[in-house]
N, C-alpha and C. Protein backbone atom coordinates (compact mmCIF):
# COMPACT_ATOMS: atom_id res chain seq x y z
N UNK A 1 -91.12 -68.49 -81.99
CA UNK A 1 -90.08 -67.75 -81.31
C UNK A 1 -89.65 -68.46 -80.03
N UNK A 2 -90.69 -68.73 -79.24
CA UNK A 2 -90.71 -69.75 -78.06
C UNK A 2 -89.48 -70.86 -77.73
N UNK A 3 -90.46 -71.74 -79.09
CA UNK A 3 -89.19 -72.91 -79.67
C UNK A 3 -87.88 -72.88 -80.12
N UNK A 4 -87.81 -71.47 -80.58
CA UNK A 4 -86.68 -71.63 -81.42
C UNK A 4 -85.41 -71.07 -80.11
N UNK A 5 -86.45 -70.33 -79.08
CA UNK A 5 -84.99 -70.19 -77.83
C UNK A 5 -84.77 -71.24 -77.42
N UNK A 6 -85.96 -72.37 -77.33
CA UNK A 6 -85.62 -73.86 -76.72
C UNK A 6 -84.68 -74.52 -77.31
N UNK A 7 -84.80 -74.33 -78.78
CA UNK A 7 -83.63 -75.13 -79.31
C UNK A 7 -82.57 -74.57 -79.56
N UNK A 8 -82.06 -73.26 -79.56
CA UNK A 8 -80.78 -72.53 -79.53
C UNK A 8 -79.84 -72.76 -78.18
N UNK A 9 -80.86 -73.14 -76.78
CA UNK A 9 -80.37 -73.47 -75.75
C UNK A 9 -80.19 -74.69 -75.63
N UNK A 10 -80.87 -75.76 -76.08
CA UNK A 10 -80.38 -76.84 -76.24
C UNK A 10 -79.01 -76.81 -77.41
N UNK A 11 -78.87 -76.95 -78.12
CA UNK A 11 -78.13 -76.51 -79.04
C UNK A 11 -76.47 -76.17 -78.56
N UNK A 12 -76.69 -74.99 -77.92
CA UNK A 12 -75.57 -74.93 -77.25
C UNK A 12 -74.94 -75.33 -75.78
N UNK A 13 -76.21 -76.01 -75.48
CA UNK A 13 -75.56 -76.86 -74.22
C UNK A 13 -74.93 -78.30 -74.38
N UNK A 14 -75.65 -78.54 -76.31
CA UNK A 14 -74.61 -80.16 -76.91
C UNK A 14 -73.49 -79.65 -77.19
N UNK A 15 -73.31 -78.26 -77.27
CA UNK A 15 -71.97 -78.32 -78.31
C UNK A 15 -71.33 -77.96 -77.67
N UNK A 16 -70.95 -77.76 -76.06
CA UNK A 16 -70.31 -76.99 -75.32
C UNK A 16 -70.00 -78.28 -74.47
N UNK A 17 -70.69 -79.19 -73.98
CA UNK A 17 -71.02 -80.30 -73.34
C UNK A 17 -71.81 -81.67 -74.00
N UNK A 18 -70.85 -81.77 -74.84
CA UNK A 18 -71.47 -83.00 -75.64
C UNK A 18 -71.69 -84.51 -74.98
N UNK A 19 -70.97 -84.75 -74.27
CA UNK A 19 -71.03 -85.94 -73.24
C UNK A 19 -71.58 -85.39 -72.05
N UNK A 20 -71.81 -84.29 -71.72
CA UNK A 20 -72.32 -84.42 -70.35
C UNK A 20 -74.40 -84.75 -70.13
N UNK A 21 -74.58 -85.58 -69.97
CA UNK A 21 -75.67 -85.70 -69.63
C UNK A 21 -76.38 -84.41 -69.33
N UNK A 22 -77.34 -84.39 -70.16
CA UNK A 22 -78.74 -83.17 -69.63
C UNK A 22 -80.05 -83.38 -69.37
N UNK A 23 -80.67 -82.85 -68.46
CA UNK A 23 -82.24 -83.27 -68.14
C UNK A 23 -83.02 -82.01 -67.63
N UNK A 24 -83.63 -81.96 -68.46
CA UNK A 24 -84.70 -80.77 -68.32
C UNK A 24 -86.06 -80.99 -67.99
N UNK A 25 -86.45 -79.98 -67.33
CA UNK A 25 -87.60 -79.67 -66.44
C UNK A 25 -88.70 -78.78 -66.74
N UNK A 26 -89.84 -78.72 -67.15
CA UNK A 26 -90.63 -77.79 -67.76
C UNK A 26 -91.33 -76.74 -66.67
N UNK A 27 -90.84 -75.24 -67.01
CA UNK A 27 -91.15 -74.47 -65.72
C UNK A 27 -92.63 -73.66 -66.50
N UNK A 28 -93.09 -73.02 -65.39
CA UNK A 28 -94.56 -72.23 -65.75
C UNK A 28 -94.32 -71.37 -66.96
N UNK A 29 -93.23 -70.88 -67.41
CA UNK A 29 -92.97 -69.82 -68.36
C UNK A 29 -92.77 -70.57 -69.87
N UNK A 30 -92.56 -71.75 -70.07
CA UNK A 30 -92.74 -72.40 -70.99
C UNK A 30 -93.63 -72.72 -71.96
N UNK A 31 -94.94 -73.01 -71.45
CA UNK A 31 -96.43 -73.28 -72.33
C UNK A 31 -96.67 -71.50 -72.69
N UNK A 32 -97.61 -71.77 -74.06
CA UNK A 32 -97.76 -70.51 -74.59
C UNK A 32 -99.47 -70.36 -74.41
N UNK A 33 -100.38 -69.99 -74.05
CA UNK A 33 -100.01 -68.74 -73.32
C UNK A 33 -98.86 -69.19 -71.67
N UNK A 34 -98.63 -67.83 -70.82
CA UNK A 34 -97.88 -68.90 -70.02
C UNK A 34 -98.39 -68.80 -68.78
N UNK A 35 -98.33 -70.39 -68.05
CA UNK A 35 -98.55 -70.92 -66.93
C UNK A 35 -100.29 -71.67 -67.54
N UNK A 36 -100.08 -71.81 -68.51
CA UNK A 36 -101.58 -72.73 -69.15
C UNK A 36 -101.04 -73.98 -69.70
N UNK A 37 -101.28 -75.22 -68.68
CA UNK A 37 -100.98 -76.51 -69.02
C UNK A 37 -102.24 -77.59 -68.77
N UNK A 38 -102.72 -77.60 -69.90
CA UNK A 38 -104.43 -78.12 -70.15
C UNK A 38 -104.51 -79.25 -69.69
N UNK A 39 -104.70 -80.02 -69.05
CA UNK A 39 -105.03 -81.44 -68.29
C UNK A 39 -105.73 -82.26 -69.18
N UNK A 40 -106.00 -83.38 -69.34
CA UNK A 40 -106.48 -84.17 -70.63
C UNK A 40 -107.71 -84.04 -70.51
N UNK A 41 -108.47 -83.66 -68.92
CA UNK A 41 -110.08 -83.07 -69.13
C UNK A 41 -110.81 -82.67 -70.15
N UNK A 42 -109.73 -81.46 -70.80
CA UNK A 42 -110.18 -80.53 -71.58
C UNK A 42 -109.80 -80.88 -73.14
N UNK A 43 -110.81 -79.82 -73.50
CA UNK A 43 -110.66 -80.03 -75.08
C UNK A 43 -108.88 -80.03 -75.22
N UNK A 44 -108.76 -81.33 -75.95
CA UNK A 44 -107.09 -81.64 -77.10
C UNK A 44 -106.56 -80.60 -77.92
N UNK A 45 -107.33 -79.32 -78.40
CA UNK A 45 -107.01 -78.18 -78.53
C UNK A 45 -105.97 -77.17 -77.83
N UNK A 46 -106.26 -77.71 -76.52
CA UNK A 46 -105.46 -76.75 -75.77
C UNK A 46 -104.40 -77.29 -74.95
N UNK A 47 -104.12 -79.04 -75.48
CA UNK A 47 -102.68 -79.32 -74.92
C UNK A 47 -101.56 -78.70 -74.99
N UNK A 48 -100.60 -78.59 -74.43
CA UNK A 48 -99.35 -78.01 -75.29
C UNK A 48 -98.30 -79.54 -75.64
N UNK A 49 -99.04 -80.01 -76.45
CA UNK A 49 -98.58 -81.53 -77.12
C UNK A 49 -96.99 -80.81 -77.95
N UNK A 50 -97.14 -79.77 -78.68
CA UNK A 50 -95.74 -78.67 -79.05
C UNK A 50 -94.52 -78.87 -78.10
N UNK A 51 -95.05 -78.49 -76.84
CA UNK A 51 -94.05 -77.97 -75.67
C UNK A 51 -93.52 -79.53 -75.41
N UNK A 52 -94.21 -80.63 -74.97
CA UNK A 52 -93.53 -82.14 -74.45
C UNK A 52 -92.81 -82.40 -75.99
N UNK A 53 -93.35 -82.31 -77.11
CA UNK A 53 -92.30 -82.87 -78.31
C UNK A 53 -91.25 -82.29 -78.44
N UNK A 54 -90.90 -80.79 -77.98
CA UNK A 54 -89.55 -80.61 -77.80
C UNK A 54 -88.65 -80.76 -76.97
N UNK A 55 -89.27 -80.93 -75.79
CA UNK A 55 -88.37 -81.67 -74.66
C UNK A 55 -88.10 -82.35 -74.76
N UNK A 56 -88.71 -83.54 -75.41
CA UNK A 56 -88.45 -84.95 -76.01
C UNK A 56 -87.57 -85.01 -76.50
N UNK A 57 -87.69 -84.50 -77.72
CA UNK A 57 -86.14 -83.72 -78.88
C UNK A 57 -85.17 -83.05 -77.90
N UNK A 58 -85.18 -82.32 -77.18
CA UNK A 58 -84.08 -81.68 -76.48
C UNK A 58 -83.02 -82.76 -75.68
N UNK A 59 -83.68 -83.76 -75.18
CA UNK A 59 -84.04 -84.45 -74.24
C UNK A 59 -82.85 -85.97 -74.65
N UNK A 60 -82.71 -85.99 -75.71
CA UNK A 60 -82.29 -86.92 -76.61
C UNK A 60 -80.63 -86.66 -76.70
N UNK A 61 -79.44 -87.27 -76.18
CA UNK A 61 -79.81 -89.38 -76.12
C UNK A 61 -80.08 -89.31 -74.70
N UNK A 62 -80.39 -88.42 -73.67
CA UNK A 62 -80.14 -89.14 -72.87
C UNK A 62 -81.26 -89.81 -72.03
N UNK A 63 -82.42 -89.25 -72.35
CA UNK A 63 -83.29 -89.81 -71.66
C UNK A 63 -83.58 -91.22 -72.68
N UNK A 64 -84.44 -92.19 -72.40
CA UNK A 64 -84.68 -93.48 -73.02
C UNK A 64 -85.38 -93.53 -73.89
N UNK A 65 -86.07 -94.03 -74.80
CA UNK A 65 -87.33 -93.67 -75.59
C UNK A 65 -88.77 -94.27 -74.60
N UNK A 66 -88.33 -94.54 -73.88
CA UNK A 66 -89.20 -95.27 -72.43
C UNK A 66 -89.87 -93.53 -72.06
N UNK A 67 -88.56 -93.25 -71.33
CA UNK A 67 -88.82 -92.25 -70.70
C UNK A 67 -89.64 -91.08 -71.66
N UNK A 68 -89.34 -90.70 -72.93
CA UNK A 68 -89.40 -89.80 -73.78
C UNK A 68 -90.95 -90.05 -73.90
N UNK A 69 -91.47 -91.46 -73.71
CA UNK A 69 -92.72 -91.96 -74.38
C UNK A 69 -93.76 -91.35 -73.29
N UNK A 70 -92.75 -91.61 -71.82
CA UNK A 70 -93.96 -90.87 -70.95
C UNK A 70 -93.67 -89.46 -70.80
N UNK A 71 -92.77 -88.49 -71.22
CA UNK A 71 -92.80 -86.91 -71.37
C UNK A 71 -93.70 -86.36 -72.33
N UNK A 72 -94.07 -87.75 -73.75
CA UNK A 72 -95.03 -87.47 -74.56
C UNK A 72 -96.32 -88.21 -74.28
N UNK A 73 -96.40 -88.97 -74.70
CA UNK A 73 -97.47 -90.24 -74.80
C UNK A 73 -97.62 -90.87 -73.04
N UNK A 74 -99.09 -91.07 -73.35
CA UNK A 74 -99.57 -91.53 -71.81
C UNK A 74 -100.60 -92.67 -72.92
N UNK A 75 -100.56 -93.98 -73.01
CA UNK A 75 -101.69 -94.62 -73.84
C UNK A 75 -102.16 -94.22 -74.98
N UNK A 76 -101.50 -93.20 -75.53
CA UNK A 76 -101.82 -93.45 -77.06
C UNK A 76 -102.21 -91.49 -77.02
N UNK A 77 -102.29 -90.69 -75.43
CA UNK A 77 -102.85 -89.21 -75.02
C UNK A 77 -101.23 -88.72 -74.83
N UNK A 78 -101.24 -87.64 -75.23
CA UNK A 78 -100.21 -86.34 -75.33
C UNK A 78 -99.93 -86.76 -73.76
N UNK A 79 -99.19 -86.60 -72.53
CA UNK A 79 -99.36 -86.73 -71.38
C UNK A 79 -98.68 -85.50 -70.67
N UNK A 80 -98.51 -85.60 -70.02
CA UNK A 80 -97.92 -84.39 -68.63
C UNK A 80 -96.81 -83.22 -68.84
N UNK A 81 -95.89 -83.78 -69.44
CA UNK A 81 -94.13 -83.14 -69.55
C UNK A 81 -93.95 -83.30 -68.17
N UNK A 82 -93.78 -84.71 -67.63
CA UNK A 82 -93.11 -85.47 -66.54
C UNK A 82 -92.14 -86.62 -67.29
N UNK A 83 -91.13 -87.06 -66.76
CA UNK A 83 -90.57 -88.49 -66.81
C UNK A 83 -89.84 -88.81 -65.85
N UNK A 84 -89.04 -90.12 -66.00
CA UNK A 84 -88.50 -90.76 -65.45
C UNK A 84 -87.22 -91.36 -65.78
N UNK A 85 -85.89 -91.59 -65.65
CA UNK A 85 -84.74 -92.17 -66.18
C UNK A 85 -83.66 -92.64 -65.61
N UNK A 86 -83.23 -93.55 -65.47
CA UNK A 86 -82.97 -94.08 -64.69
C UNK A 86 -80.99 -93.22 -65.03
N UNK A 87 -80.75 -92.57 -64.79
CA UNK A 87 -79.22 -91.82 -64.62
C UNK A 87 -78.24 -92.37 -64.63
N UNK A 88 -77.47 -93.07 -63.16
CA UNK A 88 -76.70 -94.18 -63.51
C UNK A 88 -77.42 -95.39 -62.44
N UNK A 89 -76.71 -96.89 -62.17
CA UNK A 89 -77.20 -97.65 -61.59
C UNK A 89 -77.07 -97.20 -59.87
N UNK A 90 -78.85 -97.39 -59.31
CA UNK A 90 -79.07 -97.02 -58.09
C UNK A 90 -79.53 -95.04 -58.11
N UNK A 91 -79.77 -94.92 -59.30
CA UNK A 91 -79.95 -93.07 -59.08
C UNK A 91 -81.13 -92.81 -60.40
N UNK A 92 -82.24 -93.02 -59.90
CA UNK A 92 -82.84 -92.28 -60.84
C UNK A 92 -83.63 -90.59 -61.18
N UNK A 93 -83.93 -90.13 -62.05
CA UNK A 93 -84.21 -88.56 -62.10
C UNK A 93 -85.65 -88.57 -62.49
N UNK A 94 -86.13 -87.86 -61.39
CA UNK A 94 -87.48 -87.79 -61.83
C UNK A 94 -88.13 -86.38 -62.32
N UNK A 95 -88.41 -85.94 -63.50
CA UNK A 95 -88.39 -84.74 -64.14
C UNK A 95 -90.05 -84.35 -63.35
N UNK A 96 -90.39 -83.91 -62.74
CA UNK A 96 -92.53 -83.07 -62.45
C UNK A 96 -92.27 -81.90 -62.81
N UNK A 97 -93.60 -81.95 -63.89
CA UNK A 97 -93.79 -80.56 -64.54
C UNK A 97 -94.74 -79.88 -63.56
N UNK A 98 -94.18 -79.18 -63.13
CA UNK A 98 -95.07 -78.27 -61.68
C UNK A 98 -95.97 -77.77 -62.25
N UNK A 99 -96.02 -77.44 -63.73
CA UNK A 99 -97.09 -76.15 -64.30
C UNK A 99 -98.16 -76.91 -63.66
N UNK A 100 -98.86 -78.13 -63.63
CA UNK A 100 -100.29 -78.37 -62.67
C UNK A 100 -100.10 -78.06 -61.65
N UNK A 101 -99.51 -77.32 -60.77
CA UNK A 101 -99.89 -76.76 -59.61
C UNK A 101 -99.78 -75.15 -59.92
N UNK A 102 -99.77 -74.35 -60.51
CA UNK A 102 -99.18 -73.45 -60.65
C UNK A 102 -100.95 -72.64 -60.58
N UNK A 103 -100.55 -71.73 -59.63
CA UNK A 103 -102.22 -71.05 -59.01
C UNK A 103 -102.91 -70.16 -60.14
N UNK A 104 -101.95 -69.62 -61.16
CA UNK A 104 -102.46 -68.79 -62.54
C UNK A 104 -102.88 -69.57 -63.49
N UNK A 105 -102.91 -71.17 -63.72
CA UNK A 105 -103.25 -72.19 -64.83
C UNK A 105 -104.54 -72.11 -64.44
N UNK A 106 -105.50 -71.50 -65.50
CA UNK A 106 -107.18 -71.42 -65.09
C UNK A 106 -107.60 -72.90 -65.05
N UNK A 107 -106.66 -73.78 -66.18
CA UNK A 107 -107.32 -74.95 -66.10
C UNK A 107 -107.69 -75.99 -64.71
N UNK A 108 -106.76 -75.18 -64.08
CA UNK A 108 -106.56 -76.00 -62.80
C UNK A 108 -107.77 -76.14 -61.72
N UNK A 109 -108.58 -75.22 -61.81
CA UNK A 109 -109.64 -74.33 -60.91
C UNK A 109 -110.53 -75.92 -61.05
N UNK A 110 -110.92 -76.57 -62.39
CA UNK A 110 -111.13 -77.65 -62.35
C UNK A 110 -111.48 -78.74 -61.06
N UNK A 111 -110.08 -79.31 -61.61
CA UNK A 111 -109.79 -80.23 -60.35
C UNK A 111 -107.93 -80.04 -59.76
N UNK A 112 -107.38 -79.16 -58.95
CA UNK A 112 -106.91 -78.86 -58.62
C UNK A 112 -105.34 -79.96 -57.64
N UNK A 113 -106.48 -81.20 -57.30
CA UNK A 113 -105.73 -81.83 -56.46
C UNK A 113 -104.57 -82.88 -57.33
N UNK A 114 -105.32 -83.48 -58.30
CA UNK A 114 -104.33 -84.01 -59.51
C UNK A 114 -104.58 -84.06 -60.77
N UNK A 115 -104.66 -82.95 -61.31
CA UNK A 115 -105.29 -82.49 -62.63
C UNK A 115 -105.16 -83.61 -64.04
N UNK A 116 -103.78 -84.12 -63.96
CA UNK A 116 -103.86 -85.07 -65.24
C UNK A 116 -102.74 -86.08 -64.84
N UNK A 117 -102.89 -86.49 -63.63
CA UNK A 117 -102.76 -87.44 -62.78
C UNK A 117 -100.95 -87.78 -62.66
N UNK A 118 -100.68 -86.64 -62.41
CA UNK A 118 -99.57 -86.72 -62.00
C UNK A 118 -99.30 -87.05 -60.52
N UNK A 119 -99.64 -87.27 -60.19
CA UNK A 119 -99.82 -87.58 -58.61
C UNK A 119 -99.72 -88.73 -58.70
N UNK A 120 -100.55 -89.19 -58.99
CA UNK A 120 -100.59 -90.81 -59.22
C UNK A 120 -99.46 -91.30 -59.90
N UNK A 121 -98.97 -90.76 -61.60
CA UNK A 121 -97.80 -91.50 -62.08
C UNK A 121 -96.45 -91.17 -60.47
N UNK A 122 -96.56 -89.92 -59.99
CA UNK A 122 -95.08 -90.06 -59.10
C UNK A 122 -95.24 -90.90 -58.44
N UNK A 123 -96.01 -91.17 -57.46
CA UNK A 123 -96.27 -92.72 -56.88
C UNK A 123 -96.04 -93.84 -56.72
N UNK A 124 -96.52 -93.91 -58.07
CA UNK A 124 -96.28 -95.19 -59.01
C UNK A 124 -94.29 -95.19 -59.04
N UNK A 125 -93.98 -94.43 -59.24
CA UNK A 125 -92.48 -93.89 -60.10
C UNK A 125 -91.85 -94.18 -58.39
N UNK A 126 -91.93 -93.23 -57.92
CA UNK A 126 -91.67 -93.51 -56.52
C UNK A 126 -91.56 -95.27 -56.16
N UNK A 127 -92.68 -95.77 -56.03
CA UNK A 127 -92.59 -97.08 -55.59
C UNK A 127 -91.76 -97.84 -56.34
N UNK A 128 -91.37 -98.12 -57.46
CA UNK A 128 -90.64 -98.47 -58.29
C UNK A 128 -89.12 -98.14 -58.14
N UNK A 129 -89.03 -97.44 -57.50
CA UNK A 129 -87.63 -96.90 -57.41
C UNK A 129 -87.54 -97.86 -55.85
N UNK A 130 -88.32 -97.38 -55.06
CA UNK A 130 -88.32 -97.96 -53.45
C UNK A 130 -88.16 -99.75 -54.06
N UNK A 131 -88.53 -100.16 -54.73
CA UNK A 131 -88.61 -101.55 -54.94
C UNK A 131 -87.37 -101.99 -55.30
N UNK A 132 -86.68 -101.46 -56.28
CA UNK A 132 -85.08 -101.42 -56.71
C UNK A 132 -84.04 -101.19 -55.85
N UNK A 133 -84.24 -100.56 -54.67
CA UNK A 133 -83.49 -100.06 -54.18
C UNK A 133 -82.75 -98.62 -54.40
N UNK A 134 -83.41 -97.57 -55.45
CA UNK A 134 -82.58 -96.56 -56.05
C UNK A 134 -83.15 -95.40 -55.21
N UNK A 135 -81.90 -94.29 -54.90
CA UNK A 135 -82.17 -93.31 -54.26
C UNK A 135 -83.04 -92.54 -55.23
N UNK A 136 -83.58 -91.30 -55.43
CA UNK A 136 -84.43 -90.45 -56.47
C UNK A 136 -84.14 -88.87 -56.26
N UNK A 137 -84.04 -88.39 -56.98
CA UNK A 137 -83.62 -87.01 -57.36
C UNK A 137 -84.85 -86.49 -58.01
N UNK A 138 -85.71 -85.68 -57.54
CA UNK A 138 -86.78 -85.13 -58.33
C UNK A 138 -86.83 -83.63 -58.67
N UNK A 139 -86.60 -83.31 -59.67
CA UNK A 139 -86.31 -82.16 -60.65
C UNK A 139 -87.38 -81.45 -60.96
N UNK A 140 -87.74 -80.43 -60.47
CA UNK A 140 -88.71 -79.63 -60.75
C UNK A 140 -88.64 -77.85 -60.93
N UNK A 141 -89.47 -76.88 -61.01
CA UNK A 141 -89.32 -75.52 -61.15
C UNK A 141 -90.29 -74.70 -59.77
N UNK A 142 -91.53 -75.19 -59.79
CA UNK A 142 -92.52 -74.24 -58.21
C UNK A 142 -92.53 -75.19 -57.69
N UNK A 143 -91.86 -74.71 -56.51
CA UNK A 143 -91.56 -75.46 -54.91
C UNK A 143 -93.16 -75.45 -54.66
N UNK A 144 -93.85 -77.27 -54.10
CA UNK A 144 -94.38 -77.16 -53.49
C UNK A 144 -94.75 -76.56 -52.08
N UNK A 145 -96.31 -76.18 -51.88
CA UNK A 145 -95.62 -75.51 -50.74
C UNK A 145 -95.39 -73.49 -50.63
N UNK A 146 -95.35 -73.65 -52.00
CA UNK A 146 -94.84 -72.12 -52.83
C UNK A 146 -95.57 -71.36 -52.51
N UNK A 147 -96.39 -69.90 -52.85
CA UNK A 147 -97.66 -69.64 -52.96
C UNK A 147 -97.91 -69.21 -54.33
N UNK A 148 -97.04 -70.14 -55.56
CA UNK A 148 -97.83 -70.10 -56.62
C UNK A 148 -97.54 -71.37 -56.45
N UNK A 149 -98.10 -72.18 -55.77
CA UNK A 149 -98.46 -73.49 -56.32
C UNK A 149 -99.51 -74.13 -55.60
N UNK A 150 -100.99 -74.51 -55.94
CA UNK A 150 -102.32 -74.53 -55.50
C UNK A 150 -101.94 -75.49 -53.97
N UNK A 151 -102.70 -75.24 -53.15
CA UNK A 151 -102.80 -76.15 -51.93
C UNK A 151 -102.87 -77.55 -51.90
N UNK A 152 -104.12 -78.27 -52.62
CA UNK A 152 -104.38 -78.89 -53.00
C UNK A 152 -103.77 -79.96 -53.60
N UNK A 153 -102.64 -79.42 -55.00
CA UNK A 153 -101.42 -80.44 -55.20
C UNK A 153 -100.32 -80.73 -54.58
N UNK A 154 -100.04 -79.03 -53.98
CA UNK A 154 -99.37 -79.28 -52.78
C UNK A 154 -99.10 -80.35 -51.56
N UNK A 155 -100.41 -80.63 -51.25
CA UNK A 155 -100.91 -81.54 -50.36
C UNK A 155 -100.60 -82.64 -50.59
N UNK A 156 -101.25 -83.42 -51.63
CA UNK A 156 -101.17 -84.72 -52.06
C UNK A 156 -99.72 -84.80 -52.35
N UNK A 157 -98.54 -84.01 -52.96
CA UNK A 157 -97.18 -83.88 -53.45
C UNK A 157 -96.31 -84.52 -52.19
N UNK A 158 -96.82 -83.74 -50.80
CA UNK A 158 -96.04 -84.04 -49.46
C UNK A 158 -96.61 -85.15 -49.14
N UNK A 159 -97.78 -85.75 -49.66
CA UNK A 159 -98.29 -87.23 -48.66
C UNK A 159 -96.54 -88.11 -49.37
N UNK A 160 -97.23 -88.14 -50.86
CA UNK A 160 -96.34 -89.13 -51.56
C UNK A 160 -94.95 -88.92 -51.53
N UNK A 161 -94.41 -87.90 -51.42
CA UNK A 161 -92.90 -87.86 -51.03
C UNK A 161 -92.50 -88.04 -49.94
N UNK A 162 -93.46 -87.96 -48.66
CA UNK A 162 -92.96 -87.80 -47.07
C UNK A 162 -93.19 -89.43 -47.04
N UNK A 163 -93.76 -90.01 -47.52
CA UNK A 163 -93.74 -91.96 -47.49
C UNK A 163 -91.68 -91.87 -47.39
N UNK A 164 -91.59 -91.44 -48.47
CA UNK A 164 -90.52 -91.80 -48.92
C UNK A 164 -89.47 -91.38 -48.48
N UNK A 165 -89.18 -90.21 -48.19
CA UNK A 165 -88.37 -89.31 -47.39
C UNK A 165 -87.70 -89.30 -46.14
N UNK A 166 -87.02 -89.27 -45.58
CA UNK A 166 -85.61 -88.78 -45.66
C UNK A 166 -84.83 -90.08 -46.50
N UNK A 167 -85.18 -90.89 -47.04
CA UNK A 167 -84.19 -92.28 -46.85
C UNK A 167 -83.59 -92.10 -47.99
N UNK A 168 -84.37 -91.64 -49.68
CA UNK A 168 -84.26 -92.31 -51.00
C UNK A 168 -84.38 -91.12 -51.39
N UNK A 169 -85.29 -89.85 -51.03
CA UNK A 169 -85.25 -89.15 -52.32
C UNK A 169 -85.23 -87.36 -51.85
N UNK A 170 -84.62 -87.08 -52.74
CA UNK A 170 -83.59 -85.76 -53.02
C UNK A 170 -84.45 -84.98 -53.40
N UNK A 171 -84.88 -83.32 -53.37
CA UNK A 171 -85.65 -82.44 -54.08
C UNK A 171 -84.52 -81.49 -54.79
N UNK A 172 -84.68 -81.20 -56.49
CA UNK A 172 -83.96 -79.99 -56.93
C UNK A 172 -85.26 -79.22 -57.87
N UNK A 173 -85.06 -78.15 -57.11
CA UNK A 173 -86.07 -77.16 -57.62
C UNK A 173 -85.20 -75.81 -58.30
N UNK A 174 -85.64 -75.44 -59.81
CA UNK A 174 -84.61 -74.49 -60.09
C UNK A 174 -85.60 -73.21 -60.34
């Protein structure tokens, strides 16, 4: 039932806007049960490997199969429902799936500060952009900072964006 609103909304956002570029963002209400986004810690049972293959699919043409590979695949592991794409030249979009910060994901209680190392890929993503020269637009759903979104990722979220900030990169939180 989940999926099938995902793809009725995708669906009619091609056929209404067939050329307009779309990029989607995975919010806490998405994974089934919701606000449970399993970190690769844990048993492979409880990825929502489901939820990144349709974004992927949703996601399509416009993100890259680059990009698509890291919304799915991290080394060969289901990975985050994060990416990266480069939009037009000098502007890239950086999709963070907030659900790892999100204070109701039990999985999180774990390790809280970068659960399945999203911290690290923005970073990485970040510097890469700073190296090119491209401003960054980062697309997300719980405002760090929030009080559903753990302290902890919070924290590390403002080291790596305040490097970068005011110069290159943009926050859209929906």
């Amino acid at each position: 039932e989940h999926v099938t609103a995902l793809r009725n909304l995708s669906s009619l956002i091609r056929q209404y806007f067939p050329t307009t570029p779309t990029y989607w963002a995975i919010g806490n209400h998405e994974g089934v049960p919701v606000n449970s986004f399993a970190p690769h810690f844990v048993d492979e049972r409880f990825w929502p490997i489901w939820l990144y293959e349709e974004f992927a699919k949703m996601s399509n043409p416009w993100i890259t199969s680059e990009a698509s590979k890291a919304l799915v695949t991290l080394e060969g592991h289901f990975s985050r429902g994060s990416y990266s794409v480069q939009v037009i030249e000098g502007l890239r979009l950086i999709s963070l799936n907030s659900g790892f910060c999100e204070t109701t994901n039990f999985f999180l209680y774990l390790n809280q500060s970068d659960p399945d190392g999203t911290m690290t890929w923005l970073a990485a993503e970040l510097f890469k952009a700073e190296v090119a020269g491209d401003s960054v637009h980062i697309l997300s759903h719980i405002p760090p900072g929030d009080g559903e979104c753990l302290e902890g990722w919070a924290r590390n979220y403002y080291k790596i964006v305040q490097r970068s900030t005011p110069s290159y990169v943009t926050f859209l939180l929906y």
